[in-house]
Protein backbone atom coordinates (compact mmCIF):
# COMPACT_ATOMS: atom_id res chain seq x y z
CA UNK A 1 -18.57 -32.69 19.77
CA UNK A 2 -20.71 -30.15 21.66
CA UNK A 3 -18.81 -29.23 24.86
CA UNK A 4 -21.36 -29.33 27.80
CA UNK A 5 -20.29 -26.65 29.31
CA UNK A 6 -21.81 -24.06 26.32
CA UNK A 7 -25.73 -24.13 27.10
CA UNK A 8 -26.37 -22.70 23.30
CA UNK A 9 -23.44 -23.77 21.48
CA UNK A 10 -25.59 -23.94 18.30
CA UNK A 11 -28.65 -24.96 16.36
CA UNK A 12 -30.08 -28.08 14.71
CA UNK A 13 -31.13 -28.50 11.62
CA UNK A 14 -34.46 -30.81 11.26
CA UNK A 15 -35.94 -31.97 14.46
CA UNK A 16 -38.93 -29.60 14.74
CA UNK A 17 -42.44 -29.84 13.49
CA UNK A 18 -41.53 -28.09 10.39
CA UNK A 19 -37.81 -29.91 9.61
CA UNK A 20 -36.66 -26.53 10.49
CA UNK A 21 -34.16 -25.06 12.87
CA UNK A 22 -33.86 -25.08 16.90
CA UNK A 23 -31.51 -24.18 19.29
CA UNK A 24 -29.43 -26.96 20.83
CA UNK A 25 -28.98 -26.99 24.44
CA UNK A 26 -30.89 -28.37 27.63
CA UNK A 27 -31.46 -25.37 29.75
CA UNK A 28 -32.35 -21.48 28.88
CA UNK A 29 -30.59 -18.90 30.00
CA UNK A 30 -32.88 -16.59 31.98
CA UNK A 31 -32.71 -13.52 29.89
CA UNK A 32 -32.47 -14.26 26.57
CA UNK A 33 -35.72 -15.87 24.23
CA UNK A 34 -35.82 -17.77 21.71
CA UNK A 35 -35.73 -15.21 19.37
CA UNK A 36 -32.44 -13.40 20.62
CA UNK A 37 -30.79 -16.45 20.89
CA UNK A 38 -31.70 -17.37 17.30
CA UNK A 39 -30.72 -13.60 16.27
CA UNK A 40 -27.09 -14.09 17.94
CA UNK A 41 -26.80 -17.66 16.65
CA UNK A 42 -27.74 -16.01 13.02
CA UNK A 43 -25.25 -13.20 13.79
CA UNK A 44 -22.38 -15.58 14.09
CA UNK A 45 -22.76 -17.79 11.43
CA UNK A 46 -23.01 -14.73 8.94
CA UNK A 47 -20.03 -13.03 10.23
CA UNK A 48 -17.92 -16.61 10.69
CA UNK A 49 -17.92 -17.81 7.25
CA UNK A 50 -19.47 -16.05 3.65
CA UNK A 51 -19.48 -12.37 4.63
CA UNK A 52 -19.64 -12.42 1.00
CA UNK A 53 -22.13 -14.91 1.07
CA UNK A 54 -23.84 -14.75 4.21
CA UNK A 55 -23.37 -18.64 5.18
CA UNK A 56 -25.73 -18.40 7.46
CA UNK A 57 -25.34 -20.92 10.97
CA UNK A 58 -23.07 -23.04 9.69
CA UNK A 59 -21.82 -24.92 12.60
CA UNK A 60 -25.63 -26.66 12.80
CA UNK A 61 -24.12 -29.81 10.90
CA UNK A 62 -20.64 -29.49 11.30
CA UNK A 63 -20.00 -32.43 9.06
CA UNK A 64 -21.56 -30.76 5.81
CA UNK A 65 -18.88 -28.26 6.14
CA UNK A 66 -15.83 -29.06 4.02
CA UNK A 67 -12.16 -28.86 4.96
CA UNK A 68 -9.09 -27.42 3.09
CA UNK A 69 -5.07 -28.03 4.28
CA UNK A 70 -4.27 -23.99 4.32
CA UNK A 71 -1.30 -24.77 6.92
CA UNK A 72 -3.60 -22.95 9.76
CA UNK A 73 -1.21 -23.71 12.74
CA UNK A 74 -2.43 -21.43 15.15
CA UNK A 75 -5.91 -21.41 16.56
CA UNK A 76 -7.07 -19.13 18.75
CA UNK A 77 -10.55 -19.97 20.26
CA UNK A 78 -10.78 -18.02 23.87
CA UNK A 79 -9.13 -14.50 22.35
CA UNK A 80 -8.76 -12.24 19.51
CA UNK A 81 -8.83 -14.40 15.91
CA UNK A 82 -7.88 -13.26 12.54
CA UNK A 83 -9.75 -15.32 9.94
CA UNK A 84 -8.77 -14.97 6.02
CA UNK A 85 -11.88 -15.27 4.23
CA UNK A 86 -11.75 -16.50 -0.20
CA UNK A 87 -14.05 -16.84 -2.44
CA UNK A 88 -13.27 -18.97 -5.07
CA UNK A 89 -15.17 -19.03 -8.62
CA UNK A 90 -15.91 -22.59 -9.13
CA UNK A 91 -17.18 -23.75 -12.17
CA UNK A 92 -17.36 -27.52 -12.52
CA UNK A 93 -20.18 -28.86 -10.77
CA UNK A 94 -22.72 -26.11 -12.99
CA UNK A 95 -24.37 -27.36 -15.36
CA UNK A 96 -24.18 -25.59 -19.15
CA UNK A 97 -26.96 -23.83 -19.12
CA UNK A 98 -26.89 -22.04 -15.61
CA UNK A 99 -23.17 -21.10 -16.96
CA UNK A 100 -24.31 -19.79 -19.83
CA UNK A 101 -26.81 -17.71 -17.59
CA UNK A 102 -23.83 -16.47 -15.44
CA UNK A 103 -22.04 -15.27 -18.45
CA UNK A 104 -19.41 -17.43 -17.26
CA UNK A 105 -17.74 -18.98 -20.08
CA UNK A 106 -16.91 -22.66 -20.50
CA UNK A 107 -13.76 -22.58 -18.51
CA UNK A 108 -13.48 -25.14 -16.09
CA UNK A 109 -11.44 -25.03 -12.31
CA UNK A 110 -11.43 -22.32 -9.67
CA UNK A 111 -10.20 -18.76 -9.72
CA UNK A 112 -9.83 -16.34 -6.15
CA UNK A 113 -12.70 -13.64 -6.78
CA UNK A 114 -12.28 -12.10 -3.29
CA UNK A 115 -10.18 -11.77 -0.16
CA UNK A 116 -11.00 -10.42 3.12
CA UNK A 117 -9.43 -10.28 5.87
CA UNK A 118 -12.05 -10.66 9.20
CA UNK A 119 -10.76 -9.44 13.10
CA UNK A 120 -13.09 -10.50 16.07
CA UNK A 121 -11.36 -8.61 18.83
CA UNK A 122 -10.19 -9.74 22.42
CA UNK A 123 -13.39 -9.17 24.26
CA UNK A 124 -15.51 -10.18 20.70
CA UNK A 125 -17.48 -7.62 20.83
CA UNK A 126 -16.65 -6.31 17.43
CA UNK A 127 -15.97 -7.53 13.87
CA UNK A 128 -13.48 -5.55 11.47
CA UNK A 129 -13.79 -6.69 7.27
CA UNK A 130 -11.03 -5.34 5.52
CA UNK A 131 -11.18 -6.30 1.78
CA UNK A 132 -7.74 -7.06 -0.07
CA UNK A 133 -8.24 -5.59 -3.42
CA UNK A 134 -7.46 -8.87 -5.96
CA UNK A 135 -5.45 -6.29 -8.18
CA UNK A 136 -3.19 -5.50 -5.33
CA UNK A 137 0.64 -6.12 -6.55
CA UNK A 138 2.21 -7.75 -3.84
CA UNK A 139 5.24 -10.16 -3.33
CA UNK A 140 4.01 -13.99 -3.02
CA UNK A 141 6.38 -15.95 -1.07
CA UNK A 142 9.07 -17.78 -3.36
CA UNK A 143 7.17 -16.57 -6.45
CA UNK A 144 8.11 -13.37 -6.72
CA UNK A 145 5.88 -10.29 -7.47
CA UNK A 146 1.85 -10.87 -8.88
CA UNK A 147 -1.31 -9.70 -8.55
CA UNK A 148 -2.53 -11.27 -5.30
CA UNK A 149 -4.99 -13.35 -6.53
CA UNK A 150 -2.39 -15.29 -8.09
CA UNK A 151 -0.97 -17.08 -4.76
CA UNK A 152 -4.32 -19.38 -4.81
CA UNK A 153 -3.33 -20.14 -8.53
CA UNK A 154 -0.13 -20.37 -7.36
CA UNK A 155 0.44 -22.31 -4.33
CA UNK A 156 -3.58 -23.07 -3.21
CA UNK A 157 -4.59 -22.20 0.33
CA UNK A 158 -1.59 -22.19 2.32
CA UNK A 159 0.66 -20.08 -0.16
CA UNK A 160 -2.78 -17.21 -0.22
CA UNK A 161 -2.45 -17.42 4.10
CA UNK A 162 1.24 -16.83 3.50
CA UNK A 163 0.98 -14.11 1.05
CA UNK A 164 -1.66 -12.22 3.22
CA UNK A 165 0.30 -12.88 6.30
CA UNK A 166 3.90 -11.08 4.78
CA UNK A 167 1.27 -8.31 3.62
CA UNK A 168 -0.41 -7.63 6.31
CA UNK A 169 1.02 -8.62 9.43
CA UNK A 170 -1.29 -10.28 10.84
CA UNK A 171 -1.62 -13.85 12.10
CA UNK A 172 -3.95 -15.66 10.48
CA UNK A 173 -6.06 -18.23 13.19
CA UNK A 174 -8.80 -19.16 10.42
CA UNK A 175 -9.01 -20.02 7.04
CA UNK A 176 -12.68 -20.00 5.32
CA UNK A 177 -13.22 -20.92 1.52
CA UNK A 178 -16.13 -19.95 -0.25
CA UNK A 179 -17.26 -21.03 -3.73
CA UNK A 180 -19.14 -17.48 -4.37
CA UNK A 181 -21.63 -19.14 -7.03
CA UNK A 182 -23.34 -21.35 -4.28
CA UNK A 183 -24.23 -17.10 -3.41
CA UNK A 184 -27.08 -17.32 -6.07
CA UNK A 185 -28.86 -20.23 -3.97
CA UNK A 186 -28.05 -18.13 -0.68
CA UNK A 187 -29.93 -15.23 -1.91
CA UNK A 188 -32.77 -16.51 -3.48
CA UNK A 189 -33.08 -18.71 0.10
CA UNK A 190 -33.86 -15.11 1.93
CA UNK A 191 -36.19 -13.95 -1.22
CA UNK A 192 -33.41 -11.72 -2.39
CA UNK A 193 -31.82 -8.41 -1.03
CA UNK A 194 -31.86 -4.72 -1.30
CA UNK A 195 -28.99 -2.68 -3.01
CA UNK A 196 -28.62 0.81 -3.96
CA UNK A 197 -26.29 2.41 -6.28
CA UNK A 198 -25.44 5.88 -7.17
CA UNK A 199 -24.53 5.49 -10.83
CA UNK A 200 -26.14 3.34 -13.70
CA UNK A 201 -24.51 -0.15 -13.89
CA UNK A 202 -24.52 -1.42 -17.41
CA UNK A 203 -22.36 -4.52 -17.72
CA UNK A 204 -22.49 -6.86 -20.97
CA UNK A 205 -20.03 -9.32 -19.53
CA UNK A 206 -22.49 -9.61 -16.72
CA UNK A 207 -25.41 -9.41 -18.26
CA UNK A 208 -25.92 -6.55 -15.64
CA UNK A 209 -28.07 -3.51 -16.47
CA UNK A 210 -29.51 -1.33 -13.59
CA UNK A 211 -30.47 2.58 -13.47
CA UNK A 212 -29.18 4.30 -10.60
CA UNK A 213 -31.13 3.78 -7.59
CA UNK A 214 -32.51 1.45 -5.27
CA UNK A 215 -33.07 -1.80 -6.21
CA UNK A 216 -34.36 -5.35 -4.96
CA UNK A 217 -32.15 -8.26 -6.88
CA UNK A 218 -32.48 -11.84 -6.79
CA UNK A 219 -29.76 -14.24 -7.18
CA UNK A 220 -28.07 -13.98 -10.34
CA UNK A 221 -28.17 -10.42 -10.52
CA UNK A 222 -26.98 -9.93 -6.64
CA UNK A 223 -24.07 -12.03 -7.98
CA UNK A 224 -23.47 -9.84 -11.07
CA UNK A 225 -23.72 -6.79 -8.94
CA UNK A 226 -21.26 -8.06 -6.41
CA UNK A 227 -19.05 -9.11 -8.68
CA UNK A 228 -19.04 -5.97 -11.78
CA UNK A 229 -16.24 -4.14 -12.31
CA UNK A 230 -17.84 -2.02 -15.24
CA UNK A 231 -17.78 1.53 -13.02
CA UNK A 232 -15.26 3.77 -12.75
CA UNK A 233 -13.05 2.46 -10.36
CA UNK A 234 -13.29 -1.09 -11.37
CA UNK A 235 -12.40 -3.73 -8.50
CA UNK A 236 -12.57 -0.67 -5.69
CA UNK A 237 -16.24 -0.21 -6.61
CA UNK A 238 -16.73 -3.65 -6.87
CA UNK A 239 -15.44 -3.82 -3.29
CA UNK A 240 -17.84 -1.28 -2.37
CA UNK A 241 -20.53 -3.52 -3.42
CA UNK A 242 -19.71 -6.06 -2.03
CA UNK A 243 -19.78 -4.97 1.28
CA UNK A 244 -23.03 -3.58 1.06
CA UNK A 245 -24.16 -7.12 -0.34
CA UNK A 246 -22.44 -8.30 3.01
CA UNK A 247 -25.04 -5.99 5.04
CA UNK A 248 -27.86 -6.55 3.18
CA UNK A 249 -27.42 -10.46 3.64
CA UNK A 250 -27.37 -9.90 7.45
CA UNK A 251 -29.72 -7.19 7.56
CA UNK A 252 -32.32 -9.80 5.62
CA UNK A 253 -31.44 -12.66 7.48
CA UNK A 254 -31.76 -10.98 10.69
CA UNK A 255 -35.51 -9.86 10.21
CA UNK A 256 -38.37 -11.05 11.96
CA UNK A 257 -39.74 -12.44 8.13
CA UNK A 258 -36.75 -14.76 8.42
CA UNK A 259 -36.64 -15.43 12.25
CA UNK A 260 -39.65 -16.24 12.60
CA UNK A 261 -40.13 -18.89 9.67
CA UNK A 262 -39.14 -21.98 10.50
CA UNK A 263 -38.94 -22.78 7.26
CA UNK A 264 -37.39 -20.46 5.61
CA UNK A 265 -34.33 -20.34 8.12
CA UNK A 266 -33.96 -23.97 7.36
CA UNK A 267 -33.83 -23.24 3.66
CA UNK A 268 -30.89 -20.21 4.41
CA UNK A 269 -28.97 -22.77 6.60
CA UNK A 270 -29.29 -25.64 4.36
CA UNK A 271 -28.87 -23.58 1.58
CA UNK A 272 -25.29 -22.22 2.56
CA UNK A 273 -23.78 -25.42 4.24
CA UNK A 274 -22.67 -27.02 0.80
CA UNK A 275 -20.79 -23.29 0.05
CA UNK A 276 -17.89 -23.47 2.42
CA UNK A 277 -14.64 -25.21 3.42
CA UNK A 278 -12.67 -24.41 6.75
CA UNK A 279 -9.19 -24.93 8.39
CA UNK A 280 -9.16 -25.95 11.03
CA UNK A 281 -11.49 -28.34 11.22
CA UNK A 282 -13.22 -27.53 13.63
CA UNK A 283 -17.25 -27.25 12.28
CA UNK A 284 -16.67 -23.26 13.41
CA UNK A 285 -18.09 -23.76 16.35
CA UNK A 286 -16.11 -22.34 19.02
CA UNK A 287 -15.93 -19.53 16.70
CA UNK A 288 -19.84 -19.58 16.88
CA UNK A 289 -20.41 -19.75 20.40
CA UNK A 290 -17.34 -16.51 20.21
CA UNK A 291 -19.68 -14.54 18.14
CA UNK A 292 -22.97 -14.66 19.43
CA UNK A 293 -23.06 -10.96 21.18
CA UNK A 294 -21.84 -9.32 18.33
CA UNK A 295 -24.12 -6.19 17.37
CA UNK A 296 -24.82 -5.54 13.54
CA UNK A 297 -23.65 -1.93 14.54
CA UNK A 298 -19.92 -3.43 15.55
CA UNK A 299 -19.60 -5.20 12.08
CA UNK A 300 -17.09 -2.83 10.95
CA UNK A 301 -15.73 -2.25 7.09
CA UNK A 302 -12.59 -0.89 6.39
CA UNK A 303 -10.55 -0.07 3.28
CA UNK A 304 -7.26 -0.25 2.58
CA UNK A 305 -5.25 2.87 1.60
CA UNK A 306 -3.98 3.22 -1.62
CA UNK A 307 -0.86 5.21 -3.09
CA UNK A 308 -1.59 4.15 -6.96
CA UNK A 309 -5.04 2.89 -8.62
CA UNK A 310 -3.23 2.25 -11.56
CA UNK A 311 -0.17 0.90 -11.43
CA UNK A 312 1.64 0.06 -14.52
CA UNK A 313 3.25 -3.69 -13.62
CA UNK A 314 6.48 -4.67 -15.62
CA UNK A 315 4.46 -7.35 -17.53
CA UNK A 316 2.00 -4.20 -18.39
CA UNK A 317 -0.76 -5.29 -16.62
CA UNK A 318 -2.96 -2.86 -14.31
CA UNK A 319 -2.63 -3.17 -10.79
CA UNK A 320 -3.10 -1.41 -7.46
CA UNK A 321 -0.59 -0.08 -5.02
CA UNK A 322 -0.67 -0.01 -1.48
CA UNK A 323 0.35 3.33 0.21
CA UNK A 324 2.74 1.19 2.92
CA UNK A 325 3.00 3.20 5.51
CA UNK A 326 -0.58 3.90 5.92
CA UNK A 327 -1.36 0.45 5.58
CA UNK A 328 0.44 -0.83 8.21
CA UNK A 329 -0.91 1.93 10.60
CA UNK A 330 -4.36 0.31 10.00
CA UNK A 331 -3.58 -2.81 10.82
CA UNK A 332 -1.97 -2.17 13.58
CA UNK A 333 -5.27 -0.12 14.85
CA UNK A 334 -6.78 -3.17 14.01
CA UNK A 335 -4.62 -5.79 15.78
CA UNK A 336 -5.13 -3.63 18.72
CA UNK A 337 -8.84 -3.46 18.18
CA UNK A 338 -9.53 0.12 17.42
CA UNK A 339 -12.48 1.13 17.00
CA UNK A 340 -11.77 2.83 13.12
CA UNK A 341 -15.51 4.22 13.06
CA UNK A 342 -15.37 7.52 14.85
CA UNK A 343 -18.77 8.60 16.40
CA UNK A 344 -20.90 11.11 15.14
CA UNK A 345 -20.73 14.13 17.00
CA UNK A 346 -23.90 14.32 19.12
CA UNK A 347 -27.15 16.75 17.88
CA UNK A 348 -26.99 20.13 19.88
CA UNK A 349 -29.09 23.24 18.60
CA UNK A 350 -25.81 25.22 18.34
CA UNK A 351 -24.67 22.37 15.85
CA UNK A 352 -28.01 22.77 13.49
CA UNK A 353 -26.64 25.97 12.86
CA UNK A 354 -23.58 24.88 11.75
CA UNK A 355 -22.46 24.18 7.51
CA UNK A 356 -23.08 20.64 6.56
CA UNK A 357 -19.77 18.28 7.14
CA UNK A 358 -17.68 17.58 3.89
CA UNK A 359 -17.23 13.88 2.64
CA UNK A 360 -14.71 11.75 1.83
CA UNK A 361 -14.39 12.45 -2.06
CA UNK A 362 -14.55 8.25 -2.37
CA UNK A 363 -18.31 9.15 -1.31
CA UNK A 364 -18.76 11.38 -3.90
CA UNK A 365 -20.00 11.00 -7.43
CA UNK A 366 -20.49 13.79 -9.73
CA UNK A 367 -20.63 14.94 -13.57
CA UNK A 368 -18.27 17.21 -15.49
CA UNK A 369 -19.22 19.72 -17.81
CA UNK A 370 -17.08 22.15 -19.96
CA UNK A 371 -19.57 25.29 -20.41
CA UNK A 372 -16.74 27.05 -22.47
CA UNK A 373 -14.68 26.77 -25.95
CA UNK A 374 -11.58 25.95 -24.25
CA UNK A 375 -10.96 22.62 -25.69
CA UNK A 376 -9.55 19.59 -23.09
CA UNK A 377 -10.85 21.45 -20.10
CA UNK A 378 -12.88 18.86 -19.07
CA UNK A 379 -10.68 16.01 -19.64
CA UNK A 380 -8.38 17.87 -17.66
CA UNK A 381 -10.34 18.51 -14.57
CA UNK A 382 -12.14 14.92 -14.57
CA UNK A 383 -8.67 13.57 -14.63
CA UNK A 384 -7.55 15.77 -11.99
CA UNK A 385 -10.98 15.09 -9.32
CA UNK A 386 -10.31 11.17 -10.25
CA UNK A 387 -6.99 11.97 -8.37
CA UNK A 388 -8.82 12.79 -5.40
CA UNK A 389 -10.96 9.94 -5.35
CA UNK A 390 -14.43 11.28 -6.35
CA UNK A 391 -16.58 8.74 -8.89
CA UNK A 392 -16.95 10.36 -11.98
CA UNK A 393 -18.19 7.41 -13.73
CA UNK A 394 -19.19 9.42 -17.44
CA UNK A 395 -16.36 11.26 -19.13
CA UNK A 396 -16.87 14.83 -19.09
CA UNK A 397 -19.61 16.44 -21.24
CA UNK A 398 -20.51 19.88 -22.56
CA UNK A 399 -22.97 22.19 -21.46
CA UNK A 400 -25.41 23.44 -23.81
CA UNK A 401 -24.08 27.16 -23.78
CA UNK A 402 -20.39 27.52 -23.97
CA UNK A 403 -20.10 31.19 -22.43
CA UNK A 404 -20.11 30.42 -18.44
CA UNK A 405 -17.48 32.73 -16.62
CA UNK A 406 -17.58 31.05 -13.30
CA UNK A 407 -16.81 27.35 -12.26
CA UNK A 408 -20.35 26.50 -10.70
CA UNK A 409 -21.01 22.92 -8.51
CA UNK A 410 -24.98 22.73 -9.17
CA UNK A 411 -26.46 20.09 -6.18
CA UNK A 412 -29.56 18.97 -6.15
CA UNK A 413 -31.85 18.91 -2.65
CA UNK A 414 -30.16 16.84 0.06
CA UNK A 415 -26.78 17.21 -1.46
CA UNK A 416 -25.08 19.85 0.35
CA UNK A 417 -22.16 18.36 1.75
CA UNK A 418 -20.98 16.35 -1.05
CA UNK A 419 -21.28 19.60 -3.12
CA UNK A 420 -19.09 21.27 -0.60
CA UNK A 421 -16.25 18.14 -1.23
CA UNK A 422 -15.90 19.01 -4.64
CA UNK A 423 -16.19 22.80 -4.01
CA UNK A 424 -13.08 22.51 -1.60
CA UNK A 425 -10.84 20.40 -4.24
CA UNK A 426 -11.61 23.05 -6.92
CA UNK A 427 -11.06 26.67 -4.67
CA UNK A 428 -12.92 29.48 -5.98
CA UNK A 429 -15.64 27.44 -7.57
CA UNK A 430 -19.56 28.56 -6.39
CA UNK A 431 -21.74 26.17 -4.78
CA UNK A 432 -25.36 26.64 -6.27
CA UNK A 433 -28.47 24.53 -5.46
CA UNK A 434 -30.87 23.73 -8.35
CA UNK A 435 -33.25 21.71 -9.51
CA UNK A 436 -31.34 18.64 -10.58
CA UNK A 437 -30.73 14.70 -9.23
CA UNK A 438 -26.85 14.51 -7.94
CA UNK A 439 -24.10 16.84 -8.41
CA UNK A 440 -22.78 19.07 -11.70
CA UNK A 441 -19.53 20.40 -12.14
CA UNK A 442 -19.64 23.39 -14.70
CA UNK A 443 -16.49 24.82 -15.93
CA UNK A 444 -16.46 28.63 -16.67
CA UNK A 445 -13.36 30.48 -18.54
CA UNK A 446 -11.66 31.40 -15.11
CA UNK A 447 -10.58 28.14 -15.70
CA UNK A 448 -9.62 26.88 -11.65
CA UNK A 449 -7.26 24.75 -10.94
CA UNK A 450 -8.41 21.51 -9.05
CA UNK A 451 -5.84 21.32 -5.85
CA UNK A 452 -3.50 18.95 -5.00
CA UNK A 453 -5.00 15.89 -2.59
CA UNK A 454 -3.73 16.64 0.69
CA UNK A 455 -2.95 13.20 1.82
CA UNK A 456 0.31 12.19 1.96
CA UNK A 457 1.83 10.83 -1.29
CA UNK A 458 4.02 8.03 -2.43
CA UNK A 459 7.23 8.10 -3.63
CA UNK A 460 5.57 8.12 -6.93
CA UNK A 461 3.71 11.35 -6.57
CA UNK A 462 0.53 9.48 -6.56
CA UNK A 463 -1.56 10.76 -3.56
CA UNK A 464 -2.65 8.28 -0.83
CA UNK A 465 -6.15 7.42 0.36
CA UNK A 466 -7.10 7.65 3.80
CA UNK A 467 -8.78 4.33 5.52
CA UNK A 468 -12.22 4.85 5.66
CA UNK A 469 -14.90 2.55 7.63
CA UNK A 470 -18.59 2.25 8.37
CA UNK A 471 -20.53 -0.14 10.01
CA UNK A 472 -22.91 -2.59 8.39
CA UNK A 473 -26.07 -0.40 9.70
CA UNK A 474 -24.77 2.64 8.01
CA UNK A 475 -24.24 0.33 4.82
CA UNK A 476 -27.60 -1.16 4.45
CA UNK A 477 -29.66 0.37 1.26
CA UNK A 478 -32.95 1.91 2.43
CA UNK A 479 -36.08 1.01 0.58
């Protein structure tokens, strides 16, 4: 039921000249159009259901949405919520020949593809996404220790709230489902999206092959790109993608092309209806009418710091680590809604003068090249820079000429500061600017030594990874 008392609790679907979309609600409020209202209305729907999939203003029909038992006791509609966010891989309602499309196999049932965890804070003026890598080893509640993807194998919904609920310590008020291959329909509904990555993709399982560099995808290669693993650091690049996917979703469904056709908004929101399943059930819509001043520019994304990116399990498998203490620091900065995306320092002309910022070496992706006779050296040093974090997605090659002295880091136009990361994790090394497209390491015969990360490290030895976060403006691929 509507409550009366919420003058735009939602929109219709049908009901207009063009069976498209309108705002529900008697009266306007004085300073706010159509069009805004729409925006925020769009705005809360993407951010309250699919951020992988962008489900678009899902509380228009709250009866299309489905429901799921995930033992959600605790609902909090007035204040802070922390929703838990699946995607589930179903299989059985496609048909042979779009699975054969997918590259999916013949395997029927449902398998967890991705986790997030989603904050709205107190005063809901911000969104933190905080993706749960699936290889994470964790402890599942009376099941002992797995990969967390395994708890919705497992124990369904309510043992994956559980599991994410020990690990994080957080409450979680919402549980949304999402059957990621509805995505392909969701996409194609907005006339695809814009992505940009720095390294070739090239991804038989997938059926994924894209140069580095921008790129405009349609459905079933968004969903290939969201979901590859085949870069260096498998499921943390994939998590990467993902959340630019997220962006570009809102980004597209928040343009005036979409706004302001009637019909194709109808086609997003009917489109993504059939995608999702909720608890409680509730249609989402006093998380709706809770989300309709969010900004795209307080969508926040967050990662989760690591202490091992290859963790060796007992059963053998490869899994991920999480560096505890760190961990627990950022979610307890983000159950206390802290804003993790520190402002740029403002422009002064004392500032232009300055040396371009370093990055984070996670933002960095660069080749390797031995230029001497000094077998291994490469190996060595890639192996050493992958401990840092940088993407080194090739293994090292060999220059041409194998007398270089010095240990050069050759940066093409534009790349100043992310030549400057790798310069400080290799001390001594040059920094020279030429005429190339990304960033060269070239090994000389003084053969540096790449320095130890200087995050904190786990008992292990393996170093930690700092959280990092951006908002969804700063993620958006430009054209």
């Amino acid at each position: 039921m509507r409550d009366p008392s919420e003058e735009d609790a939602g929109v219709i679907v049908g009901g207009d000249a063009y069976g498209g979309v309108r705002l529900a609600g008697g009266r306007r409020r004085p300073r706010r159009s159509a069009r805004a209202r729409r925006r925020n209305a769009i705005i809360a729907g993407l951010l309250s259901a699919a951020v992988l999939v962008g489900t678009g203003v899902v509380w228009a029909t709250p009866r299309q949405i489905g429901t799921v038992d995930a033992g959600v006791a605790e609902n909090a509609p007035r204040g802070a919520e922390n929703i838990l966010l699946v995607g589930v891989d179903k299989r059985d309602d496609l048909t042979r020949k779009k699975q054969n499309e997918l590259k999916l196999g013949r395997e029927s049932g449902q398998r967890t593809d991705t986790m997030m965890v989603i904050r709205l804070s107190e005063d809901h003026s911000r969104i933190t996404v905080v993706s749960l890598p699936r290889d994470t080893w964790a402890t599942i509640p009376g099941k002992g220790e797995h990969k967390i993807n395994a708890a919705y194998q497992l124990g369904g919904p309510k043992l994956t709230v559980q599991t994410v609920q020990q690990l994080t310590g957080l409450k979680i008020n919402r549980y949304i489902e999402v059957n990621v291959l509805g995505f392909i329909d969701v996409v194609d509904s907005l006339g695809g999206v814009t992505v940009c990555t720095p390294v070739p993709i090239n991804d038989p399982k997938t059926g994924l092959n894209l140069p580095a560099g921008t790129h405009e995808l349609q459905g079933v290669q968004a969903l290939g790109y969201a979901r590859t693993r085949a870069t260096a650091r498998s499921d943390l690049d994939r998590i990467d993608r993902q959340q630019q996917v997220i962006s570009a979703l809102m980004n597209r469904a928040l343009s005036a092309d979409t706004l302001g056709n009637p019909a194709k908004l109808a086609s997003f929101v009917n489109t993504t209806l059939g995608t999702i399943k909720v608890d409680p059930d509730d249609g989402l819509l006093g998380l709706a009418t809770q989300l309709r001043d969010v900004k795209l520019d307080n969508v926040q994304f967050a990662d989760i710091p690591l202490a091992d990116v290859d963790y060796r399990t007992p059963t053998g498998e490869s899994a991920v680590l999480w560096d505890k203490q760190r961990a627990r620091e950022l979610f307890r900065a983000i159950a206390a809604d802290q804003d993790l995306v520190k402002p740029s320092p403002s422009a002064s002309p004392s500032a232009k003068q300055t040396k371009p910022a370093t990055l984070p070496p996670d933002q960095v992706t660069l080749k390797v090249l031995n230029g001497t006779l000094i077998t291994g050296l490469g190996a060595r040093t890639r192996t050493a820079l992958l401990e840092h974090g940088f993407k080194i997605p090739e293994t090292a090659g060999n220059t041409a000429r194998k007398d270089h002295k010095k240990t050069v880091v050759r940066h093409g136009p534009g790349q100043e500061a992310a030549a400057r990361t790798v310069a400080a994790a290799i001390p001594g090394a040059d920094v020279r600017q030429v005429d190339i497209d990304g960033i060269e390491l070239v090994l000389g015969t003084d053969q540096l030594k790449v320095a130890k990360p200087k995050a904190s490290t786990s008992p292990s030895g393996r170093p930690t990874a700092a959280p990092t976060a951006q908002t969804a403006t700063q993620n958006i691929c430009k054209k």
